[in-house]
PDB file of N, CA and C in Angstrom:
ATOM      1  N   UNK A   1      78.217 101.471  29.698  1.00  0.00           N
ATOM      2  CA  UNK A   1      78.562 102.649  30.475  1.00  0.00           C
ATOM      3  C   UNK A   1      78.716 102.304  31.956  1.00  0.00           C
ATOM      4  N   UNK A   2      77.865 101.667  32.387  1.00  0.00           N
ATOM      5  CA  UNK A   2      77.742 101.249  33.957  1.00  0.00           C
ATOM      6  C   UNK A   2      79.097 100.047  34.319  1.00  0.00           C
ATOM      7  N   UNK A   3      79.580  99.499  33.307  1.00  0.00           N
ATOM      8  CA  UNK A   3      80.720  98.544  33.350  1.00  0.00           C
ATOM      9  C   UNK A   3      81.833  99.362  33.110  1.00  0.00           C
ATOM     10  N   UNK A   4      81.989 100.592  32.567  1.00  0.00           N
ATOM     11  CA  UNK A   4      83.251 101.324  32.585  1.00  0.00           C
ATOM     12  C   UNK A   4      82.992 102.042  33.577  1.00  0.00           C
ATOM     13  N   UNK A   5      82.142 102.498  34.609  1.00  0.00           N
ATOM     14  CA  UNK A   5      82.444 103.657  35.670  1.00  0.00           C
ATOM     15  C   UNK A   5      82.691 102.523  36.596  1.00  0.00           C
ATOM     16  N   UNK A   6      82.240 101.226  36.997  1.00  0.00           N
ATOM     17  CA  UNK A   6      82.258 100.410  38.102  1.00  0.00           C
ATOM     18  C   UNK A   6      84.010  99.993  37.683  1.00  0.00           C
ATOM     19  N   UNK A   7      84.292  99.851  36.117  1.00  0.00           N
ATOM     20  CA  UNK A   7      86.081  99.405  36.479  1.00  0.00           C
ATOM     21  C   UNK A   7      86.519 100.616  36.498  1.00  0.00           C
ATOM     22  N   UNK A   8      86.053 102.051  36.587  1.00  0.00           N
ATOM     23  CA  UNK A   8      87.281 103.134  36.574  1.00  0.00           C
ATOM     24  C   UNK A   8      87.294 103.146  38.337  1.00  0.00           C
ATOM     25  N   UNK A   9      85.742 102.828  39.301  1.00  0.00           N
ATOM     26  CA  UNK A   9      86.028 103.215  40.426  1.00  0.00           C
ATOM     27  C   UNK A   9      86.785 101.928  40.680  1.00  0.00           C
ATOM     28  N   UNK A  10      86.931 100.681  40.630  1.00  0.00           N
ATOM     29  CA  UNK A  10      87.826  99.404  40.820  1.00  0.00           C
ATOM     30  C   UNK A  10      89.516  99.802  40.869  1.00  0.00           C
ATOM     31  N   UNK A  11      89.698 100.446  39.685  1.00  0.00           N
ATOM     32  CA  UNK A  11      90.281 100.424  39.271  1.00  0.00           C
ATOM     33  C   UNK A  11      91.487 102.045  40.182  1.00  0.00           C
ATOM     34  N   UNK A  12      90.371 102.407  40.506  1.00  0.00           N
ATOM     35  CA  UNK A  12      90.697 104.129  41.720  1.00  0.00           C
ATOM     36  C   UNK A  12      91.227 103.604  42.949  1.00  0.00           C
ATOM     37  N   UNK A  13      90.061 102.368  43.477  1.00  0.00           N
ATOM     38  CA  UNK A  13      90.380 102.121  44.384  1.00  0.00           C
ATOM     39  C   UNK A  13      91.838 101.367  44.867  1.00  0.00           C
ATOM     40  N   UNK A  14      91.887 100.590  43.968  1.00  0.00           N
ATOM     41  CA  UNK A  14      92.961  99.668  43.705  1.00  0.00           C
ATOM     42  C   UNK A  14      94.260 100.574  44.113  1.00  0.00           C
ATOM     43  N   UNK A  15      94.182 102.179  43.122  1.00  0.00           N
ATOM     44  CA  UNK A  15      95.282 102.747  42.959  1.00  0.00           C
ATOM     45  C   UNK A  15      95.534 103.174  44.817  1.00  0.00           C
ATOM     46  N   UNK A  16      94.502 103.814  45.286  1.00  0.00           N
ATOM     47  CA  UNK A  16      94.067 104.490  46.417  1.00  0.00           C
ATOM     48  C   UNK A  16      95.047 103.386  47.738  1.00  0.00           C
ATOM     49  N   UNK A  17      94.436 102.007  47.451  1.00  0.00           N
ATOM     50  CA  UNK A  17      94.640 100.898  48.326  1.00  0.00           C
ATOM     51  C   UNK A  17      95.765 100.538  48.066  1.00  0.00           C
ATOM     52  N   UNK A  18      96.877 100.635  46.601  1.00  0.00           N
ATOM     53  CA  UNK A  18      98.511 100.543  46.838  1.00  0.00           C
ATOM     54  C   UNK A  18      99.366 101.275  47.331  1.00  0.00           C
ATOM     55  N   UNK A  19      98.387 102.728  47.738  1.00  0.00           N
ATOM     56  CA  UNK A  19      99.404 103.484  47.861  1.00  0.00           C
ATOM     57  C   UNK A  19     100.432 103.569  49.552  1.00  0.00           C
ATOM     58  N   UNK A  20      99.251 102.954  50.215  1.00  0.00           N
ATOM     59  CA  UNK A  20      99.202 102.867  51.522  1.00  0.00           C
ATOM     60  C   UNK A  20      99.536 101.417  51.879  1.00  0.00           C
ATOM     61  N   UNK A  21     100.035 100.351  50.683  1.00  0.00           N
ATOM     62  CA  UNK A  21     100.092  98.771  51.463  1.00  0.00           C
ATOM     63  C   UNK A  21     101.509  98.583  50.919  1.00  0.00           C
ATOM     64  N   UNK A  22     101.539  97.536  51.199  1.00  0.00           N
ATOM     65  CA  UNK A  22     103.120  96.970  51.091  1.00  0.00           C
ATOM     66  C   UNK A  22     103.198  96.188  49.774  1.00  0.00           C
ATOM     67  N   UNK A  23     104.444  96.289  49.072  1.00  0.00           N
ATOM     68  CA  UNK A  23     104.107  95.131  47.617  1.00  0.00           C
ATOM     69  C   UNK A  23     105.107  94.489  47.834  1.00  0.00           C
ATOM     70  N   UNK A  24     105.140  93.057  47.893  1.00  0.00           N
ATOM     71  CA  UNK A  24     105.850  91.703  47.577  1.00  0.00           C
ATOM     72  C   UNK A  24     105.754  91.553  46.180  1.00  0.00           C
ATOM     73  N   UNK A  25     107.320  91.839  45.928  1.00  0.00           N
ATOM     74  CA  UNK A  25     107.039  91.262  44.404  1.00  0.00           C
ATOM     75  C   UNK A  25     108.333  90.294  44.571  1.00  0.00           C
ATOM     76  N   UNK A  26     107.561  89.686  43.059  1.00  0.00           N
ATOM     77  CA  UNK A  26     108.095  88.193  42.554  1.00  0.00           C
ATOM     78  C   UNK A  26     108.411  87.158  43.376  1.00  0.00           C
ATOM     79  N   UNK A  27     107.954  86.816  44.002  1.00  0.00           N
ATOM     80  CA  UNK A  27     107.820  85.497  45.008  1.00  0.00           C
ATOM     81  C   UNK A  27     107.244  84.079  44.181  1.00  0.00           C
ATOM     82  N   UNK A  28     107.760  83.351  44.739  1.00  0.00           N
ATOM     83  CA  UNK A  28     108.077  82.122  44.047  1.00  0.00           C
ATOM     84  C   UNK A  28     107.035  80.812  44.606  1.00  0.00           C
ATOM     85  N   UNK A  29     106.497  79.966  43.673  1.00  0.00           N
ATOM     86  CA  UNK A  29     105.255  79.238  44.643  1.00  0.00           C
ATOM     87  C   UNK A  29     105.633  77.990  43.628  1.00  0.00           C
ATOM     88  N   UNK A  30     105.621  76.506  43.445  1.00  0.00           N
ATOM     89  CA  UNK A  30     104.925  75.393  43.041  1.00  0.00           C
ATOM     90  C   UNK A  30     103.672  75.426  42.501  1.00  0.00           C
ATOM     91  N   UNK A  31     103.775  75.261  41.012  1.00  0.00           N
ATOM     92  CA  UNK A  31     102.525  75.502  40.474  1.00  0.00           C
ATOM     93  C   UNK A  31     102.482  73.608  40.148  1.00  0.00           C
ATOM     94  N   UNK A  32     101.637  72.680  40.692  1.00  0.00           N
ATOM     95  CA  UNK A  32     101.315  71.430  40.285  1.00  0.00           C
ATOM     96  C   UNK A  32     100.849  71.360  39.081  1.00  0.00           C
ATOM     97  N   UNK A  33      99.805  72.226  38.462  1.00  0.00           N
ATOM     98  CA  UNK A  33      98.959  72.191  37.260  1.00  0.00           C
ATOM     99  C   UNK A  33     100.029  72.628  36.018  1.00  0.00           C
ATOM    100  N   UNK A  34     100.776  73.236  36.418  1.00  0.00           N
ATOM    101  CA  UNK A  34     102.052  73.690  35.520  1.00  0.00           C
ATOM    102  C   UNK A  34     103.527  72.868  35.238  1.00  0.00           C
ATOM    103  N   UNK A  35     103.263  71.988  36.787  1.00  0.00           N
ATOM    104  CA  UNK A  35     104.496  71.542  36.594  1.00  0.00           C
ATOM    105  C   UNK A  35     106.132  72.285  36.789  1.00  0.00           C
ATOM    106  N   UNK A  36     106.197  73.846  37.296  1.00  0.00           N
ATOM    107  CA  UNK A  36     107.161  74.318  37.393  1.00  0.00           C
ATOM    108  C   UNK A  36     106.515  75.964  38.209  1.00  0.00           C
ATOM    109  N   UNK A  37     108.038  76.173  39.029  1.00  0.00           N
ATOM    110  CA  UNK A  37     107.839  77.544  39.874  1.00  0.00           C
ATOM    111  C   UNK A  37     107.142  78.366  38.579  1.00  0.00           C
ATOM    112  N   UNK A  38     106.201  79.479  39.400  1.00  0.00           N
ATOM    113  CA  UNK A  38     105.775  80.500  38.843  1.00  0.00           C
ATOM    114  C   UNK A  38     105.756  82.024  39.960  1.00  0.00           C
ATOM    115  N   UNK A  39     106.058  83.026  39.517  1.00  0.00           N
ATOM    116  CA  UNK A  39     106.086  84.248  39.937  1.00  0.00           C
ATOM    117  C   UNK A  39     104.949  84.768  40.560  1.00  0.00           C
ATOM    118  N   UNK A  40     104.875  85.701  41.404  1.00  0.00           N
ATOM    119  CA  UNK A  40     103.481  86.338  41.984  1.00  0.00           C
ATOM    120  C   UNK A  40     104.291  87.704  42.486  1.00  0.00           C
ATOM    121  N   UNK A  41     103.305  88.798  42.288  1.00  0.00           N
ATOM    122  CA  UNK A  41     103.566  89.920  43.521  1.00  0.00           C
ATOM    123  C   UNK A  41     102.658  90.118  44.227  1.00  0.00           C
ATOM    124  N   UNK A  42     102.369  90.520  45.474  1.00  0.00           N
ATOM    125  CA  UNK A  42     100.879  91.083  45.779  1.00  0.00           C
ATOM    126  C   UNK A  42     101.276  91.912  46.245  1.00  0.00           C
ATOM    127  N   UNK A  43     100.105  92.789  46.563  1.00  0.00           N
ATOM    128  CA  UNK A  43      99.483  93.934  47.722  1.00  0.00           C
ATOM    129  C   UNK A  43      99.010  93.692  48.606  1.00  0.00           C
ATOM    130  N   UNK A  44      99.729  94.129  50.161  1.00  0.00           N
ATOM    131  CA  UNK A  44      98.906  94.061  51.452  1.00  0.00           C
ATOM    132  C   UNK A  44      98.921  95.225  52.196  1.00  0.00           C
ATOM    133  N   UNK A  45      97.866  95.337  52.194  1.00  0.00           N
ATOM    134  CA  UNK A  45      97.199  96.721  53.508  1.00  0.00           C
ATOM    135  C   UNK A  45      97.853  96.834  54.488  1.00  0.00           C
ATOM    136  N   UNK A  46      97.956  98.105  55.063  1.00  0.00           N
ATOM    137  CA  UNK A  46      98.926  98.506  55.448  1.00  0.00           C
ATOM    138  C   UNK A  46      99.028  98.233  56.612  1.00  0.00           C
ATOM    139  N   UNK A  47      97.913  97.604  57.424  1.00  0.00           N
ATOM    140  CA  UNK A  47      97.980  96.861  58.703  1.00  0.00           C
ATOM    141  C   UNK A  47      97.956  95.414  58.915  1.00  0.00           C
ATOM    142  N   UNK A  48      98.336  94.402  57.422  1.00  0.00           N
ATOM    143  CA  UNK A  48      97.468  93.462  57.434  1.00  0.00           C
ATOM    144  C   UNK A  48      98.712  92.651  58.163  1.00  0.00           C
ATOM    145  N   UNK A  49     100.034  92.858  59.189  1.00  0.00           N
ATOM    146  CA  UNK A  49     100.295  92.368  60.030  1.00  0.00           C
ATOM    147  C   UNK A  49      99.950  92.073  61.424  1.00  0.00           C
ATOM    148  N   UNK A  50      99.316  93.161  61.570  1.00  0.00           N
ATOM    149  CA  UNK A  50      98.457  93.605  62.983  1.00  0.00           C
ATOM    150  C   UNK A  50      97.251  93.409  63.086  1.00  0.00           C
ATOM    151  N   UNK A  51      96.434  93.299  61.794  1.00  0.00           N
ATOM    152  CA  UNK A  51      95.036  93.611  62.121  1.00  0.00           C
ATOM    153  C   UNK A  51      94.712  91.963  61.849  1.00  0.00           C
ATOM    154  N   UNK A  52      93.590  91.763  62.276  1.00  0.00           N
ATOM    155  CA  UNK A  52      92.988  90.260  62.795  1.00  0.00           C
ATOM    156  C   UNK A  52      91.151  90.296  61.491  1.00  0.00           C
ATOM    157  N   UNK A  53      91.733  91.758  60.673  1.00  0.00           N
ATOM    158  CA  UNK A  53      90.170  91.737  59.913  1.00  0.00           C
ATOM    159  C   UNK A  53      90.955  90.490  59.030  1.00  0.00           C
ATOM    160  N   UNK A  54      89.578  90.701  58.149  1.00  0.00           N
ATOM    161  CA  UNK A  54      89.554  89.497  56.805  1.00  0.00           C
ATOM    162  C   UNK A  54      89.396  90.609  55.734  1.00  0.00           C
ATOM    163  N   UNK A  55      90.611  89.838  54.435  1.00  0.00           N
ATOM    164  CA  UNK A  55      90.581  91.253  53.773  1.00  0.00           C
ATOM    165  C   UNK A  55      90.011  90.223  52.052  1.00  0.00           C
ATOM    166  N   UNK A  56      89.248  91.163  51.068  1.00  0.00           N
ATOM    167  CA  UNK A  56      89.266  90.508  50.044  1.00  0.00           C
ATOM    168  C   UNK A  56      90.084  90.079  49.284  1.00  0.00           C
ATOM    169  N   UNK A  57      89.927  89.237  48.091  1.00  0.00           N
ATOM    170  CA  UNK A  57      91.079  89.365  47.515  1.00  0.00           C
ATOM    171  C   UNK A  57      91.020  89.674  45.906  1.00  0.00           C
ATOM    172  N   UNK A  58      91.735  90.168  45.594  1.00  0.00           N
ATOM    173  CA  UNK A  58      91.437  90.938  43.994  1.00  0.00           C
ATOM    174  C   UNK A  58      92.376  90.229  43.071  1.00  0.00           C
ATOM    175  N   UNK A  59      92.753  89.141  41.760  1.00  0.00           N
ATOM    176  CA  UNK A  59      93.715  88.237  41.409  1.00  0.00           C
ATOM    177  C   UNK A  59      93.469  89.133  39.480  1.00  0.00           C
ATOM    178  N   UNK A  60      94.839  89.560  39.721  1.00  0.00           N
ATOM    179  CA  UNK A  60      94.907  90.520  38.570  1.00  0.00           C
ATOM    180  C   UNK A  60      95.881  89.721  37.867  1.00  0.00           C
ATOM    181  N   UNK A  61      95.155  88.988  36.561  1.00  0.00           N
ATOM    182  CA  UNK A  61      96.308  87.985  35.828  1.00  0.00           C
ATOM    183  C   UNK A  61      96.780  88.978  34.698  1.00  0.00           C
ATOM    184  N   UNK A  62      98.126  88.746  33.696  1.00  0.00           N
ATOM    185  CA  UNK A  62      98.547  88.980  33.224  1.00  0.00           C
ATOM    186  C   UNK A  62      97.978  88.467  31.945  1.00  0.00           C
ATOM    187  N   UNK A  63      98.496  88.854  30.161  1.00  0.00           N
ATOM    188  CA  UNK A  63      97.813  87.803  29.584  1.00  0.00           C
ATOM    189  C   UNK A  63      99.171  87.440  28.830  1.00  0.00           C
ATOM    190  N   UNK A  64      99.271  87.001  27.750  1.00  0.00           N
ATOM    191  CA  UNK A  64     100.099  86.075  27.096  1.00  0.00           C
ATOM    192  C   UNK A  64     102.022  87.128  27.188  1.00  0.00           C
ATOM    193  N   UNK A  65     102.958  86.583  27.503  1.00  0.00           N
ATOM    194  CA  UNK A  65     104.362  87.264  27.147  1.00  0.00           C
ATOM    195  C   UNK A  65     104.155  88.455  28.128  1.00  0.00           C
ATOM    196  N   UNK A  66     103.405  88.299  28.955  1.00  0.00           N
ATOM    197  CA  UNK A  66     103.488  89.569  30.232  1.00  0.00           C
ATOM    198  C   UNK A  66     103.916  88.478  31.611  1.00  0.00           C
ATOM    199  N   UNK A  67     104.149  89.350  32.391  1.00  0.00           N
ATOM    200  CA  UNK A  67     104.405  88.293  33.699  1.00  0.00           C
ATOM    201  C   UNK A  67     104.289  88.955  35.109  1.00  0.00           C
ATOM    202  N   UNK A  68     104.798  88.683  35.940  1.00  0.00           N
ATOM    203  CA  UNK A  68     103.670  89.196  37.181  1.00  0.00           C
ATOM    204  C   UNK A  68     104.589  90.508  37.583  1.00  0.00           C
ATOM    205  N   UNK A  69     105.277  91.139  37.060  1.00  0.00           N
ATOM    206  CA  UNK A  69     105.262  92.483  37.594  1.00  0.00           C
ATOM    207  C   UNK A  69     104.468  93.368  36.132  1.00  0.00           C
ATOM    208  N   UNK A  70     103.578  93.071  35.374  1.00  0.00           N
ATOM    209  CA  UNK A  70     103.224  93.813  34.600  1.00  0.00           C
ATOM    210  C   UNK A  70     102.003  94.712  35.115  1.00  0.00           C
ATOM    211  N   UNK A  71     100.987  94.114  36.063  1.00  0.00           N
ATOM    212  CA  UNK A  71      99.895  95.512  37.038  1.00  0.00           C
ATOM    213  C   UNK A  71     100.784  96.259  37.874  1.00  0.00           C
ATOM    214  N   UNK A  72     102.104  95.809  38.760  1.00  0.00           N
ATOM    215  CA  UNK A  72     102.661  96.868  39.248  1.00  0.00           C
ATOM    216  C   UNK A  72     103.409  98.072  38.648  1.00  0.00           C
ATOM    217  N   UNK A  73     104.122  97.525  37.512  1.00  0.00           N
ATOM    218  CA  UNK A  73     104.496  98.377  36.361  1.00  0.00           C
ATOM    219  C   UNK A  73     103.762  99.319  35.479  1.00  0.00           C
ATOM    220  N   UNK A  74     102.581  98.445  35.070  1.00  0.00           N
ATOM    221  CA  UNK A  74     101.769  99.570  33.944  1.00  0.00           C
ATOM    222  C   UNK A  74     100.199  99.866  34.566  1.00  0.00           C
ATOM    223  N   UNK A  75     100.305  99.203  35.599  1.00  0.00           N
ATOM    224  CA  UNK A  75      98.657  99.201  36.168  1.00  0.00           C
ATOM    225  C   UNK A  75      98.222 100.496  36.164  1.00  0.00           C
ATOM    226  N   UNK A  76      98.959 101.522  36.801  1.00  0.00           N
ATOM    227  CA  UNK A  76      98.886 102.567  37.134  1.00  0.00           C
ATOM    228  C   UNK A  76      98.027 103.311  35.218  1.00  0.00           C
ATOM    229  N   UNK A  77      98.625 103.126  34.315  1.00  0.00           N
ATOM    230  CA  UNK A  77      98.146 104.096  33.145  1.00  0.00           C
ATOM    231  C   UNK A  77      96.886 103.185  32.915  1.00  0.00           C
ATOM    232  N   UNK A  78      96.066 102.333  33.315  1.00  0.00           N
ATOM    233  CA  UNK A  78      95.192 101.797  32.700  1.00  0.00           C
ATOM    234  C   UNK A  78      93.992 102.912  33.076  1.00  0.00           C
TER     235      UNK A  78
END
């Protein structure tokens, strides 16, 4: 019970904190361990050009035949 209210508020906040940041999607990086480009999108706060804080970071993987726009796409109904 205490592990489903801590991911529904995670999971609030998350929604709360995209609504207001910027999303980069599908950007392209060198994966060495892979051997070939791999995809990313993120989320950044809505000041995180200006502001000089330190922000956490939250790494929401996909799992098998999904790919990195699948939390911006379906995140929302989880």
């Amino acid at each position: 019970m205490k592990t489903s209210i801590t991911t529904f508020l995670l999971l609030l906040a998350i929604g709360l904190f995209a609504q207001h940041g910027t999303l980069k999607e599908s950007l392209k990086m060198k994966s060495s361990t892979l051997g070939h480009e791999v995809k990313y999108s993120v989320y950044l706060p809505f000041d995180y050009q200006t502001s000089n804080r330190s922000y956490p970071v939250l790494y929401l993987l996909h799992g098998f035949g999904g790919d990195e726009t699948g939390w911006v796409q379906n995140g929302h109904s989880c």
